[in-house]
C-alpha atoms as a PDB file:
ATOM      1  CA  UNK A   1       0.000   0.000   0.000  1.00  0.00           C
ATOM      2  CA  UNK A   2       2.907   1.987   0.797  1.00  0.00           C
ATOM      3  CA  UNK A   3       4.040   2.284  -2.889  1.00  0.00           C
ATOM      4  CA  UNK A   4       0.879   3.343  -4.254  1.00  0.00           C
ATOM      5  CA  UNK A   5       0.415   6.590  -2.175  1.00  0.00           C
ATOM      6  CA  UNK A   6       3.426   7.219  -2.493  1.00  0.00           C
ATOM      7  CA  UNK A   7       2.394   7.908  -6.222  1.00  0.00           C
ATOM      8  CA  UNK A   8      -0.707   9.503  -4.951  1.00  0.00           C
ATOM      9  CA  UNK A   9       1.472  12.296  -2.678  1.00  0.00           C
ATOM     10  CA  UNK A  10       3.757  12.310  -5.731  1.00  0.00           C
ATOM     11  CA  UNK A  11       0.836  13.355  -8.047  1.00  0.00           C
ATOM     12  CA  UNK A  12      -0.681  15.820  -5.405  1.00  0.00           C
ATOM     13  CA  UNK A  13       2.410  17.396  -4.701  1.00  0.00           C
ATOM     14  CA  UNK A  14       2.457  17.968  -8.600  1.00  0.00           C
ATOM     15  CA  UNK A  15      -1.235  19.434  -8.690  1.00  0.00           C
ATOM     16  CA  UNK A  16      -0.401  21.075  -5.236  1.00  0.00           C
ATOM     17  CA  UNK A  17       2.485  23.297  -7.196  1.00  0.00           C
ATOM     18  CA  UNK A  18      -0.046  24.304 -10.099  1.00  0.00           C
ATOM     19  CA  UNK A  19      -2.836  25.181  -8.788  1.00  0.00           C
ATOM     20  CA  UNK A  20      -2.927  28.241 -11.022  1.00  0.00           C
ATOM     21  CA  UNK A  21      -2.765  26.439 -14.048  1.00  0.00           C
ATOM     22  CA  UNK A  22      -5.752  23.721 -13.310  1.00  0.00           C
ATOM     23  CA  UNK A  23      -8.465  23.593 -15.566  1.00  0.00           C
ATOM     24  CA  UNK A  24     -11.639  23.805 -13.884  1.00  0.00           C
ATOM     25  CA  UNK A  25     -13.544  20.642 -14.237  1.00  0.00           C
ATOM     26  CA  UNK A  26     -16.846  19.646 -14.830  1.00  0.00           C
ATOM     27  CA  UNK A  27     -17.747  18.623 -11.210  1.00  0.00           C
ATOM     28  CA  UNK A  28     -20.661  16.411 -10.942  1.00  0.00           C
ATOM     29  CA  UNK A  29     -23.977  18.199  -9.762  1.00  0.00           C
ATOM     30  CA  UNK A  30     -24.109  16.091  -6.248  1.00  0.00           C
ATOM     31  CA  UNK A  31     -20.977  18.505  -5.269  1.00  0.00           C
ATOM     32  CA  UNK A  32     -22.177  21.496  -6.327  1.00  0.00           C
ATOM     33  CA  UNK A  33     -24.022  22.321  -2.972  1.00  0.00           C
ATOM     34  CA  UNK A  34     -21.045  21.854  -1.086  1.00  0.00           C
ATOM     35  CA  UNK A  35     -18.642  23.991  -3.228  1.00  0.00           C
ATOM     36  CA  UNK A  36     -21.991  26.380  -2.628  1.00  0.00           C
ATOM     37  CA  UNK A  37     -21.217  26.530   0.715  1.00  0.00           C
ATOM     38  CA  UNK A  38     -17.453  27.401   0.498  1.00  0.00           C
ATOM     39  CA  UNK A  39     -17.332  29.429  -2.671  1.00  0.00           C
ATOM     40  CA  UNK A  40     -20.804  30.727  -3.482  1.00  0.00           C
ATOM     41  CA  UNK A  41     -22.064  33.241  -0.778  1.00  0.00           C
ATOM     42  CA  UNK A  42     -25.693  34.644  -1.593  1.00  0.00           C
ATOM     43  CA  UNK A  43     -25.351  38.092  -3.330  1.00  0.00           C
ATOM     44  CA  UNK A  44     -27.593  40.580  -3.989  1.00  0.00           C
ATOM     45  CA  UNK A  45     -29.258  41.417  -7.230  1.00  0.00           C
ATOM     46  CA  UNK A  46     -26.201  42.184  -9.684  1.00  0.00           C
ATOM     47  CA  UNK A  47     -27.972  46.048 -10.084  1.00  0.00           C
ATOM     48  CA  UNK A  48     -27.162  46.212  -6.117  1.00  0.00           C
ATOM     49  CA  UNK A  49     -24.189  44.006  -6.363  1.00  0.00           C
ATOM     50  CA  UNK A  50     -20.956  45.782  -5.022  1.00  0.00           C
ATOM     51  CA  UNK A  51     -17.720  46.433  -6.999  1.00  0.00           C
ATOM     52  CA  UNK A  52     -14.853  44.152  -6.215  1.00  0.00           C
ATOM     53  CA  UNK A  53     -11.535  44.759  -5.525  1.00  0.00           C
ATOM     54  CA  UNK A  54      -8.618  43.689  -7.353  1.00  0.00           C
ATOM     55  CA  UNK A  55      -7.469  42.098  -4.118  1.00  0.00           C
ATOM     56  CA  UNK A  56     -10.755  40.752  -3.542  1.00  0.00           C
ATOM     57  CA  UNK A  57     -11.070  39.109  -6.805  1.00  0.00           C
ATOM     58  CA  UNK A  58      -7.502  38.078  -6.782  1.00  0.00           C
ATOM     59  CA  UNK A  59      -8.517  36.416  -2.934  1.00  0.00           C
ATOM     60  CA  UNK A  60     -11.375  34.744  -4.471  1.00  0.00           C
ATOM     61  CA  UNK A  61      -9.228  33.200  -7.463  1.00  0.00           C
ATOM     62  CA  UNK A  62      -6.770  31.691  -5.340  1.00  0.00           C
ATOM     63  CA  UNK A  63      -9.475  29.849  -3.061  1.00  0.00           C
ATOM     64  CA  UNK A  64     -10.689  28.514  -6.204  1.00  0.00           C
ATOM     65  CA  UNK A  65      -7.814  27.411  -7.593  1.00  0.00           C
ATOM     66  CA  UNK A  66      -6.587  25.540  -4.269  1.00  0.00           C
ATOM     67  CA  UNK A  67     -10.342  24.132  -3.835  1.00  0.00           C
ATOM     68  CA  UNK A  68      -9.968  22.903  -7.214  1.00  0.00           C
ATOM     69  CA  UNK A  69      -6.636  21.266  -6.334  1.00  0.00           C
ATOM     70  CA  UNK A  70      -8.055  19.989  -3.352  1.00  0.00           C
ATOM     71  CA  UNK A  71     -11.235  18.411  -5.334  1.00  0.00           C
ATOM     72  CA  UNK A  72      -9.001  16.991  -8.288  1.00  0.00           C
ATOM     73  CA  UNK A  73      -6.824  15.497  -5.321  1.00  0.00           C
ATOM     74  CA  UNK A  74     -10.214  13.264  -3.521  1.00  0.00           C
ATOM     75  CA  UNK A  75     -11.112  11.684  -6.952  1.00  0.00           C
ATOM     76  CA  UNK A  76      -7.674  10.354  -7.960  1.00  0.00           C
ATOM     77  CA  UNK A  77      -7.680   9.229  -4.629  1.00  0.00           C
ATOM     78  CA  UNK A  78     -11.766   7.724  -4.795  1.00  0.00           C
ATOM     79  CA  UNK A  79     -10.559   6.622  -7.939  1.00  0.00           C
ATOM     80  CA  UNK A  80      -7.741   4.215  -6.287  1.00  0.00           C
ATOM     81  CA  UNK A  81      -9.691   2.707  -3.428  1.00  0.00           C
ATOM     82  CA  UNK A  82     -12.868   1.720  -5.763  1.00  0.00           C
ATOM     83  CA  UNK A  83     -10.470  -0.096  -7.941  1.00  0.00           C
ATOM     84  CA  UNK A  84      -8.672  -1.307  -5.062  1.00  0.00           C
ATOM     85  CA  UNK A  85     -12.417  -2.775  -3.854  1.00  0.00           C
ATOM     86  CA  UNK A  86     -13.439  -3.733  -6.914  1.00  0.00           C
ATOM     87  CA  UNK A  87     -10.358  -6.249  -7.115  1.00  0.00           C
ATOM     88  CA  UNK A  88     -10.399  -7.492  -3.110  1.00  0.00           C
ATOM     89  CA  UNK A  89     -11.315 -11.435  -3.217  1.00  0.00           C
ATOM     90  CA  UNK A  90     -14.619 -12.282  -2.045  1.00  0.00           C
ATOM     91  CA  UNK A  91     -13.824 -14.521   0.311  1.00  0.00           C
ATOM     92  CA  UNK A  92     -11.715 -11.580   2.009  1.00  0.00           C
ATOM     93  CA  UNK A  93     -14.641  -9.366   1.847  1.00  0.00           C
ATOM     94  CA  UNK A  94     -16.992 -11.545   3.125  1.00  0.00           C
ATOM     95  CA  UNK A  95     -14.766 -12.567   6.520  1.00  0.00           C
ATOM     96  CA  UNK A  96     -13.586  -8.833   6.595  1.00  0.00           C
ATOM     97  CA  UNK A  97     -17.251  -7.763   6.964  1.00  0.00           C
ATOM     98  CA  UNK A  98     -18.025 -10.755   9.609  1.00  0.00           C
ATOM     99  CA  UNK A  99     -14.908  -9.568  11.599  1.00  0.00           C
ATOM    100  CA  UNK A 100     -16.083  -5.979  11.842  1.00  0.00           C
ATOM    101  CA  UNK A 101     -19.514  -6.876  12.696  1.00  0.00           C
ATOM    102  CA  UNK A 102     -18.856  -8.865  15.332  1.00  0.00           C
ATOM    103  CA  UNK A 103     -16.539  -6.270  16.582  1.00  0.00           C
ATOM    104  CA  UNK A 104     -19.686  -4.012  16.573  1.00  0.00           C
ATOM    105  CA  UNK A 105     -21.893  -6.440  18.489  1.00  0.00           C
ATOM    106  CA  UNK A 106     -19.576  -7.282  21.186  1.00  0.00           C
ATOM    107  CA  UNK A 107     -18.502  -3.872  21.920  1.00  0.00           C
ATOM    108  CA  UNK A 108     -19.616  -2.413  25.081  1.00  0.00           C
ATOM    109  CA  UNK A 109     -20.188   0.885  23.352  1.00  0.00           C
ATOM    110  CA  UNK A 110     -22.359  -0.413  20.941  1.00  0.00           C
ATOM    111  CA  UNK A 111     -24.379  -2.350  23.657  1.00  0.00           C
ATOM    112  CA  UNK A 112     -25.172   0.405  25.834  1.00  0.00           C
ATOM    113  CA  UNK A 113     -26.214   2.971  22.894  1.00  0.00           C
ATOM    114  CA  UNK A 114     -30.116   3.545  23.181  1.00  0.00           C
ATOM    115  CA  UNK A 115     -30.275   5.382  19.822  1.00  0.00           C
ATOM    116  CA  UNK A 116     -28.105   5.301  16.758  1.00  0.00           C
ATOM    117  CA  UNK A 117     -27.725   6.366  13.248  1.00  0.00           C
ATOM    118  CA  UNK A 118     -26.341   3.444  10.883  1.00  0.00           C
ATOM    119  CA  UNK A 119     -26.295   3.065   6.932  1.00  0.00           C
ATOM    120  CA  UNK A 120     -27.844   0.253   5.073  1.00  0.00           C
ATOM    121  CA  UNK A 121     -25.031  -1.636   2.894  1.00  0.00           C
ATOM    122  CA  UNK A 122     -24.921  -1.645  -0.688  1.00  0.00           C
ATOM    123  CA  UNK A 123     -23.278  -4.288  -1.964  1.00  0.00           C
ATOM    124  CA  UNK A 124     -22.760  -2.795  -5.477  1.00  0.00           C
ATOM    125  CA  UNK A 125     -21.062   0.114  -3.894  1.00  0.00           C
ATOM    126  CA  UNK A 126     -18.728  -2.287  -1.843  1.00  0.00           C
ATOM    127  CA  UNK A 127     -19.524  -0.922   1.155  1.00  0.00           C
ATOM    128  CA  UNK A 128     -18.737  -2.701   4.775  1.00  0.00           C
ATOM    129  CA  UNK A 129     -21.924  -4.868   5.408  1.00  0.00           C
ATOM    130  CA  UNK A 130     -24.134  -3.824   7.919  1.00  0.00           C
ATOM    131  CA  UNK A 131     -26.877  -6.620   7.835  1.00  0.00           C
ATOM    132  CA  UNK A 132     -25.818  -8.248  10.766  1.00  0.00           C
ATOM    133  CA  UNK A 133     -25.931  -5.188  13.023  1.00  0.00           C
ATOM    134  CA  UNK A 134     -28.965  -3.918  11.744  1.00  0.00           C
ATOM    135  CA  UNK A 135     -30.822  -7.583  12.037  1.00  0.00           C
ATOM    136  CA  UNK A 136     -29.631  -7.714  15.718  1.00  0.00           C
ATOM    137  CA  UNK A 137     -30.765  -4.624  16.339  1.00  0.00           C
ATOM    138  CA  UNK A 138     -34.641  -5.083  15.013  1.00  0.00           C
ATOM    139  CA  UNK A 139     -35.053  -8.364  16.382  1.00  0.00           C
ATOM    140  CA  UNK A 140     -33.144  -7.774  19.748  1.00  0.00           C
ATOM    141  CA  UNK A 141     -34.577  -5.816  22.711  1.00  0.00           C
ATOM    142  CA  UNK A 142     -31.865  -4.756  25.335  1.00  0.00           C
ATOM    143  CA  UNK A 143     -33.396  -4.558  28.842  1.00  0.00           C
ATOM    144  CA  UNK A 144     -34.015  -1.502  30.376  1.00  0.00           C
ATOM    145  CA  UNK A 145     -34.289  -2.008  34.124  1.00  0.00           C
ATOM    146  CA  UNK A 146     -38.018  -4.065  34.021  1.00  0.00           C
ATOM    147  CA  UNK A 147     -38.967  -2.877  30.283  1.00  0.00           C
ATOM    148  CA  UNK A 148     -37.465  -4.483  27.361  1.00  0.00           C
ATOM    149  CA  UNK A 149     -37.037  -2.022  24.642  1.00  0.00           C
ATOM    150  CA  UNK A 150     -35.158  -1.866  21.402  1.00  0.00           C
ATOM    151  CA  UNK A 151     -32.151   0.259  20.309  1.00  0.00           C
ATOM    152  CA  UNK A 152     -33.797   3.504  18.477  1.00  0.00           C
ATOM    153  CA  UNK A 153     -32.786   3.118  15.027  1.00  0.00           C
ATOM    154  CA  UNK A 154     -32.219   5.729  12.162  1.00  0.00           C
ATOM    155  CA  UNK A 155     -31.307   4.971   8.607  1.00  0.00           C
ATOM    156  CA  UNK A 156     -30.454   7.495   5.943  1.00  0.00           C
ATOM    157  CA  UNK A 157     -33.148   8.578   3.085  1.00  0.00           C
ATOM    158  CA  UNK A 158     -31.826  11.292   0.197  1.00  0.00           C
ATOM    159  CA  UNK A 159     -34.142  13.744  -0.363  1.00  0.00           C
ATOM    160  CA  UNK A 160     -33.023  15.276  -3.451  1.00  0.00           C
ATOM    161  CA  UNK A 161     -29.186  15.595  -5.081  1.00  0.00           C
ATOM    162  CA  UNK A 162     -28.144  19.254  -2.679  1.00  0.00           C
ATOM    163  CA  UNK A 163     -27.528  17.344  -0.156  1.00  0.00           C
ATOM    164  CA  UNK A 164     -30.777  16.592   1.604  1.00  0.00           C
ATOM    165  CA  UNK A 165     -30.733  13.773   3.533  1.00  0.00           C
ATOM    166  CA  UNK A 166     -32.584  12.495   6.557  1.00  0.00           C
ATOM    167  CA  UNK A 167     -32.288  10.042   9.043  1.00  0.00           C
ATOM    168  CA  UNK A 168     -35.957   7.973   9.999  1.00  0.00           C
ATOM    169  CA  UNK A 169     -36.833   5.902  12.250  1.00  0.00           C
ATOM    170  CA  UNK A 170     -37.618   1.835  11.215  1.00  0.00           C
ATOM    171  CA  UNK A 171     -38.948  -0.768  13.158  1.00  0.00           C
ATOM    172  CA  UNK A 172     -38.316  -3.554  10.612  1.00  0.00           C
ATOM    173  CA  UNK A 173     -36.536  -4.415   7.395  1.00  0.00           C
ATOM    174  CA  UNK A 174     -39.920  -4.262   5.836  1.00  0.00           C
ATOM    175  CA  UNK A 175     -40.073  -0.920   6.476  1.00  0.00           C
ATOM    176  CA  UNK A 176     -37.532  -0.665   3.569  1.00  0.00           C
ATOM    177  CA  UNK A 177     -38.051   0.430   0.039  1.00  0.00           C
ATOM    178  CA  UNK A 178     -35.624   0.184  -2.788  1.00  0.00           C
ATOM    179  CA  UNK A 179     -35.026   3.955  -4.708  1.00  0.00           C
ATOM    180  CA  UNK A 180     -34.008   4.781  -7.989  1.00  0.00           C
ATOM    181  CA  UNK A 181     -30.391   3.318  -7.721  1.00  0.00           C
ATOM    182  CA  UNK A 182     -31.884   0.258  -6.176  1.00  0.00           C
ATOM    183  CA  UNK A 183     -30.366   1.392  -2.963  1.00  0.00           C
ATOM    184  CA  UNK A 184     -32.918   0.638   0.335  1.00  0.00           C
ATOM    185  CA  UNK A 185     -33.677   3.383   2.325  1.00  0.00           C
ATOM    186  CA  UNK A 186     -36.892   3.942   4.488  1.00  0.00           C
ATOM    187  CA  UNK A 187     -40.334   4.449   3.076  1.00  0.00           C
ATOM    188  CA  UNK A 188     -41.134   8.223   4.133  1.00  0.00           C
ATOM    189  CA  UNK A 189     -44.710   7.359   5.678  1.00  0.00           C
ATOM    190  CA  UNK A 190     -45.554   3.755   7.810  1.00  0.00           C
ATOM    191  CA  UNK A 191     -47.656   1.689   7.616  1.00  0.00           C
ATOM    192  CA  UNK A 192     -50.437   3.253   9.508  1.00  0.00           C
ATOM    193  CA  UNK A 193     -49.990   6.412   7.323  1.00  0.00           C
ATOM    194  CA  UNK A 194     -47.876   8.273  10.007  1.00  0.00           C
ATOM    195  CA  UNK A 195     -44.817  10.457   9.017  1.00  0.00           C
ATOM    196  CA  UNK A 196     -41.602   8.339  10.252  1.00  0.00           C
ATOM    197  CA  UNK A 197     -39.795  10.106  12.952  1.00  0.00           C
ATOM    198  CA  UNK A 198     -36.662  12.431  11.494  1.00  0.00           C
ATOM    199  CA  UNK A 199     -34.024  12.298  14.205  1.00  0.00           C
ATOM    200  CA  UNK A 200     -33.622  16.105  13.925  1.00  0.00           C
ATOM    201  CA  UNK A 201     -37.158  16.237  14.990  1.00  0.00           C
ATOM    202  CA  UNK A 202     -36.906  13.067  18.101  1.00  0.00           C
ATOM    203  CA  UNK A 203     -36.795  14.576  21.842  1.00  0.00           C
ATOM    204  CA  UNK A 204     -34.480  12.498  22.313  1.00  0.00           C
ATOM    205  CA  UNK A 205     -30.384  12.276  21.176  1.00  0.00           C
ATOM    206  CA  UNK A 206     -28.976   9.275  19.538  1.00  0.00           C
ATOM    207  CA  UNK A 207     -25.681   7.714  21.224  1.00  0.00           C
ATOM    208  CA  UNK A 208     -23.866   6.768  17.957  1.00  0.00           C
ATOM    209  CA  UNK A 209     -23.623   6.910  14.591  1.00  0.00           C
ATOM    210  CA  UNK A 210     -22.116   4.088  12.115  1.00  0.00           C
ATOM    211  CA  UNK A 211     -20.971   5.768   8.902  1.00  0.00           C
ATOM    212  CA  UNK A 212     -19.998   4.143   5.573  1.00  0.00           C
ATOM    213  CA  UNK A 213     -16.651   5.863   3.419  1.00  0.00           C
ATOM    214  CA  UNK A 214     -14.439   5.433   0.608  1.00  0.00           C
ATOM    215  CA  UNK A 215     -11.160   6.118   2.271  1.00  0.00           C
ATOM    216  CA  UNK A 216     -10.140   7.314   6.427  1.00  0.00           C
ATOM    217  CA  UNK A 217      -6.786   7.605   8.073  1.00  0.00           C
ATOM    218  CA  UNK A 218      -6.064   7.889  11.763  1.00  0.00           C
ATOM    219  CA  UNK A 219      -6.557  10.955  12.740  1.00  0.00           C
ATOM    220  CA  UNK A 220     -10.157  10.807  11.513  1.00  0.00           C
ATOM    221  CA  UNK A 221     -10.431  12.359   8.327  1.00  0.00           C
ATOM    222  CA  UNK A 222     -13.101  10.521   5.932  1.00  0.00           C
ATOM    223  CA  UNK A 223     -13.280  10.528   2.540  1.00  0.00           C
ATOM    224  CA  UNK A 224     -16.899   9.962   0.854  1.00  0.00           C
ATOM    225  CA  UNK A 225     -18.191   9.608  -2.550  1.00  0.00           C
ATOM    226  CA  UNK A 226     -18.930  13.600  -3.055  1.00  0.00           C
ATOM    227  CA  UNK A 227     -22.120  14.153  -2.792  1.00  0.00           C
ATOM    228  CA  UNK A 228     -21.772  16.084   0.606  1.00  0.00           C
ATOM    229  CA  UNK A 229     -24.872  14.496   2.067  1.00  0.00           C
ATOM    230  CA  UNK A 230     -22.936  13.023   5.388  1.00  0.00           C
ATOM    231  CA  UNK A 231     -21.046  15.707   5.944  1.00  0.00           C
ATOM    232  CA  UNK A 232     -23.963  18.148   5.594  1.00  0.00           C
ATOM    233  CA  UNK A 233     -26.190  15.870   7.901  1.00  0.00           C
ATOM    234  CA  UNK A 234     -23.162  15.607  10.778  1.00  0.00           C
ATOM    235  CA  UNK A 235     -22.656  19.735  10.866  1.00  0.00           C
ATOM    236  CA  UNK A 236     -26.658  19.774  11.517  1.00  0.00           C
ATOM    237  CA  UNK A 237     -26.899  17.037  14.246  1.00  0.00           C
ATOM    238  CA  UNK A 238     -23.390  18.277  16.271  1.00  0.00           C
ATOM    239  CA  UNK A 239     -25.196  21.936  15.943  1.00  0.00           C
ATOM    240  CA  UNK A 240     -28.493  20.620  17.138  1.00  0.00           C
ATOM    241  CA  UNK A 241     -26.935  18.424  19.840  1.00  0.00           C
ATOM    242  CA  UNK A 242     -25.213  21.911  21.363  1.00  0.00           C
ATOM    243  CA  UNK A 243     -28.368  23.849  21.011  1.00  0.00           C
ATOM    244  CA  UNK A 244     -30.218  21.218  23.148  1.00  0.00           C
ATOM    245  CA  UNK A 245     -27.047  20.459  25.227  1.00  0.00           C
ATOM    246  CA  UNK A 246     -27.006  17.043  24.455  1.00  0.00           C
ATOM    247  CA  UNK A 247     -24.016  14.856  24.682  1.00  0.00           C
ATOM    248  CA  UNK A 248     -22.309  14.979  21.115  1.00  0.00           C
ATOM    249  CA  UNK A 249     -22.553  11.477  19.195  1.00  0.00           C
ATOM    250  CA  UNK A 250     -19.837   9.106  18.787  1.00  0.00           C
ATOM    251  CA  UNK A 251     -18.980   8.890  14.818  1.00  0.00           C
ATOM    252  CA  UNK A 252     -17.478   5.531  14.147  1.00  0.00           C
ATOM    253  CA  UNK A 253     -16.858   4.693  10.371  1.00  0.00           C
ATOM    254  CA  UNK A 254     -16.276   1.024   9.385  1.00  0.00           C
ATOM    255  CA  UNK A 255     -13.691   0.635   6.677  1.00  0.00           C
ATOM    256  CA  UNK A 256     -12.267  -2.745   4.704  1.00  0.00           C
ATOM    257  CA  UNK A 257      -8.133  -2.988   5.027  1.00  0.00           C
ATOM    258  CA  UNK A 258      -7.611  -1.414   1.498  1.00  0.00           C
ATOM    259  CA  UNK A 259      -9.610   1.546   2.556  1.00  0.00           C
ATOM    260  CA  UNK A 260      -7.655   2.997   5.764  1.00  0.00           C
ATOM    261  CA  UNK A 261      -4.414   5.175   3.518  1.00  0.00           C
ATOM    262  CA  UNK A 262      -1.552   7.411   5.079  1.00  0.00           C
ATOM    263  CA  UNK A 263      -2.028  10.162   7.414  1.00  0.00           C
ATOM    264  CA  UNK A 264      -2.216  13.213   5.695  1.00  0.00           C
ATOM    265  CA  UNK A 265      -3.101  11.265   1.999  1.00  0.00           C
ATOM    266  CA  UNK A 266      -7.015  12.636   2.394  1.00  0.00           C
ATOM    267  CA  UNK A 267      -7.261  16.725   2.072  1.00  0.00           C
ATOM    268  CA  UNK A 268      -9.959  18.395   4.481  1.00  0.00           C
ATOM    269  CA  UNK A 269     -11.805  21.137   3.303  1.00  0.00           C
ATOM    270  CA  UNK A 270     -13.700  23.636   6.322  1.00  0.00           C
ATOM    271  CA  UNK A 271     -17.349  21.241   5.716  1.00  0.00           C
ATOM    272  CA  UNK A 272     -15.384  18.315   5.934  1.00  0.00           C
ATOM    273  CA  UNK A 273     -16.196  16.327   9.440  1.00  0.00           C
ATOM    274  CA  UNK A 274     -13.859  14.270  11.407  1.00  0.00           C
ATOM    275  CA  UNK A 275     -15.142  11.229  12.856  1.00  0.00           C
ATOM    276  CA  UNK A 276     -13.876   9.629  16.414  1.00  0.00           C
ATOM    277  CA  UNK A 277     -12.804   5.840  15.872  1.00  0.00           C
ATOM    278  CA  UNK A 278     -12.501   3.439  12.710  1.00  0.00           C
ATOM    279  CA  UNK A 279     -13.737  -0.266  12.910  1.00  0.00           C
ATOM    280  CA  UNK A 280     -11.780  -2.135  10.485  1.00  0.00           C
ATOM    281  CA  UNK A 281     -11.023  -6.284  10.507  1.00  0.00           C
ATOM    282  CA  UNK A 282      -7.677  -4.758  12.847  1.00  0.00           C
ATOM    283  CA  UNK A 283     -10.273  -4.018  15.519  1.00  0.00           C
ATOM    284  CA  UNK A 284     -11.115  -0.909  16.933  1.00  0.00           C
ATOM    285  CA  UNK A 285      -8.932   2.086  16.188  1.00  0.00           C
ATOM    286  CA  UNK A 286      -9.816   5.309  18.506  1.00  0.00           C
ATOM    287  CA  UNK A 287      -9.021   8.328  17.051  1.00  0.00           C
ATOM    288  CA  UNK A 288     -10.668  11.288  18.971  1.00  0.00           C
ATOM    289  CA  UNK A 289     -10.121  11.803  23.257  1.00  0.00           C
ATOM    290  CA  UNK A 290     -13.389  10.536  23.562  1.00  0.00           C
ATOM    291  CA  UNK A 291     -12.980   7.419  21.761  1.00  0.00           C
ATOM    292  CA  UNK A 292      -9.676   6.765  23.237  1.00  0.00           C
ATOM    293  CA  UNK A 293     -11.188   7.478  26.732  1.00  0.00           C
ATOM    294  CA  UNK A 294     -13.581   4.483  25.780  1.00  0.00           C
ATOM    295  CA  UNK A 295     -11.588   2.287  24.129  1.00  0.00           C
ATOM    296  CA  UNK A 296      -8.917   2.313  27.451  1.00  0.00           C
ATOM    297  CA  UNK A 297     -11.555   2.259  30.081  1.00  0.00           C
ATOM    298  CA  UNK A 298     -14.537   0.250  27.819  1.00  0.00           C
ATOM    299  CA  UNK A 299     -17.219   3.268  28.968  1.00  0.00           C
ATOM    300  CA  UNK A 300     -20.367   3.036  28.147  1.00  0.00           C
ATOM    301  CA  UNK A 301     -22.093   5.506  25.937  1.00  0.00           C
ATOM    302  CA  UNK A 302     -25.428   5.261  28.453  1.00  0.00           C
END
């Protein structure tokens, strides 16, 4: 692995050094809310719009021109790890996702979490499977002093391609409806007609959430497919979890071998999110003082 980001750092080293000269690509329309958010400030009607500065502009061109770097950088870098997946041996897959799974299940973070946030695998996008936790979860209660209750559970559903996605409340797998891609993801209304609860909108916080990724390193930075949607959804929750002065999530993302590269390989941008711990077929790797506080002392999240 060592050898191949090495080629990486050598190629963003050589994008790094012209970032006046890139090209601006065509970026797929999924991104374009989060370059929005960096680049694109409202402005007022162009008859009311200010004049600009030479300074200014000159500002303005340079952030775009190291954004652009930094963009160009994640996909030669997306583009490595999904050919990377798409050539890892089944059978390595397959006990790679039973490791981390039962990793999940027996640790006592995971059993003490009332509420959590997980994503349903896809196995066409090679993601970590999930099944297993999400099977023990629905058909599981966990005792609760004399009450036997299960673990509140939220799964992702995209609203639209700006980044719009929510996290609902199911009950069952049946509650699960395949979209356009032929990816599951909750059926908006139950089936007694009732809006599903959106964990923005629950009174209560969730404990944990289990996020999927392309590429991490350890000191937490996570590299998704570029639509934005997590990373958009995470700023919300941590800002609504202050506001109600509720204890902040734990983010754990669960990554294959091949997917966990060099510190320093992934480039942040300011909406990018850092999660706390990794759970790869290595065990669990805390990353955050929180996670190492409960990986050294096995605290609960209750």
């Amino acid at each position: 692995m060592g050898s191949s980001y090495k080629g990486i750092r050598k190629l963003v080293a050589v994008i790094m050094s012209h970032q006046c000269t890139i090209a601006r690509p065509a970026f797929p329309r999924a991104l374009s809310c989060t370059r929005s958010l960096i680049l694109r400030p409202q402005l007022p009607p162009s008859s009311y719009a200010l004049p600009r500065s030479s300074a200014a502009s000159a500002t303005m061109t340079t952030q775009d021109n190291h954004l652009e770097a930094i963009f160009t950088q994640k996909r030669v870098i997306r583009s490595k790890i999904k050919k990377d997946l798409r050539s890892m041996d089944p059978a390595l897959r397959s006990h790679e996702d039973d490791a981390i799974q039962n990793l999940i299940l027996e640790a006592p973070w995971f059993k003490s979490c009332k509420g959590l946030c997980a994503y349903i695998s896809c196995s066409a996008l090679r993601e970590v499977d999930t099944s297993k936790v999400l099977q023990h979860i629905l058909q599981n209660p966990t005792k609760d002093g004399e009450t036997q209750s299960r673990k509140r559970l939220y799964v992702p559903r995209v609203e639209d391609k700006n980044c719009h996605m929510r996290m609902l409340n199911i009950c069952g797998m049946d509650d699960l409806i395949a979209n356009s891609m032929n990816i599951l993801e909750p059926a908006p209304i139950d089936a007694n007609g009732n809006d599903r609860e959106d964990v923005m909108l629950a009174n209560e916080p969730v404990d944990l959430l289990l996020l999927p990724g392309l590429a991490f390193d350890k000191t937490g930075r996570r590299l998704g497919r570029g639509g934005g949607y997590y990373d958009t959804f995470l700023s919300k929750y941590q800002e609504l979890a202050t506001q109600r002065n509720w204890k902040q999530p734990l983010l754990i993302a669960l990554s294959y071998s091949v997917q966990i590269v060099e510190e320093g390989v992934i480039p942040v941008t300011p909406t990018d999110v850092f999660i706390d711990a990794l759970v790869s077929p290595l065990g669990f790797i805390p990353i955050s003082p929180v996670a190492q506080q409960i990986s050294h002392s096995d605290i609960t999240l209750a």
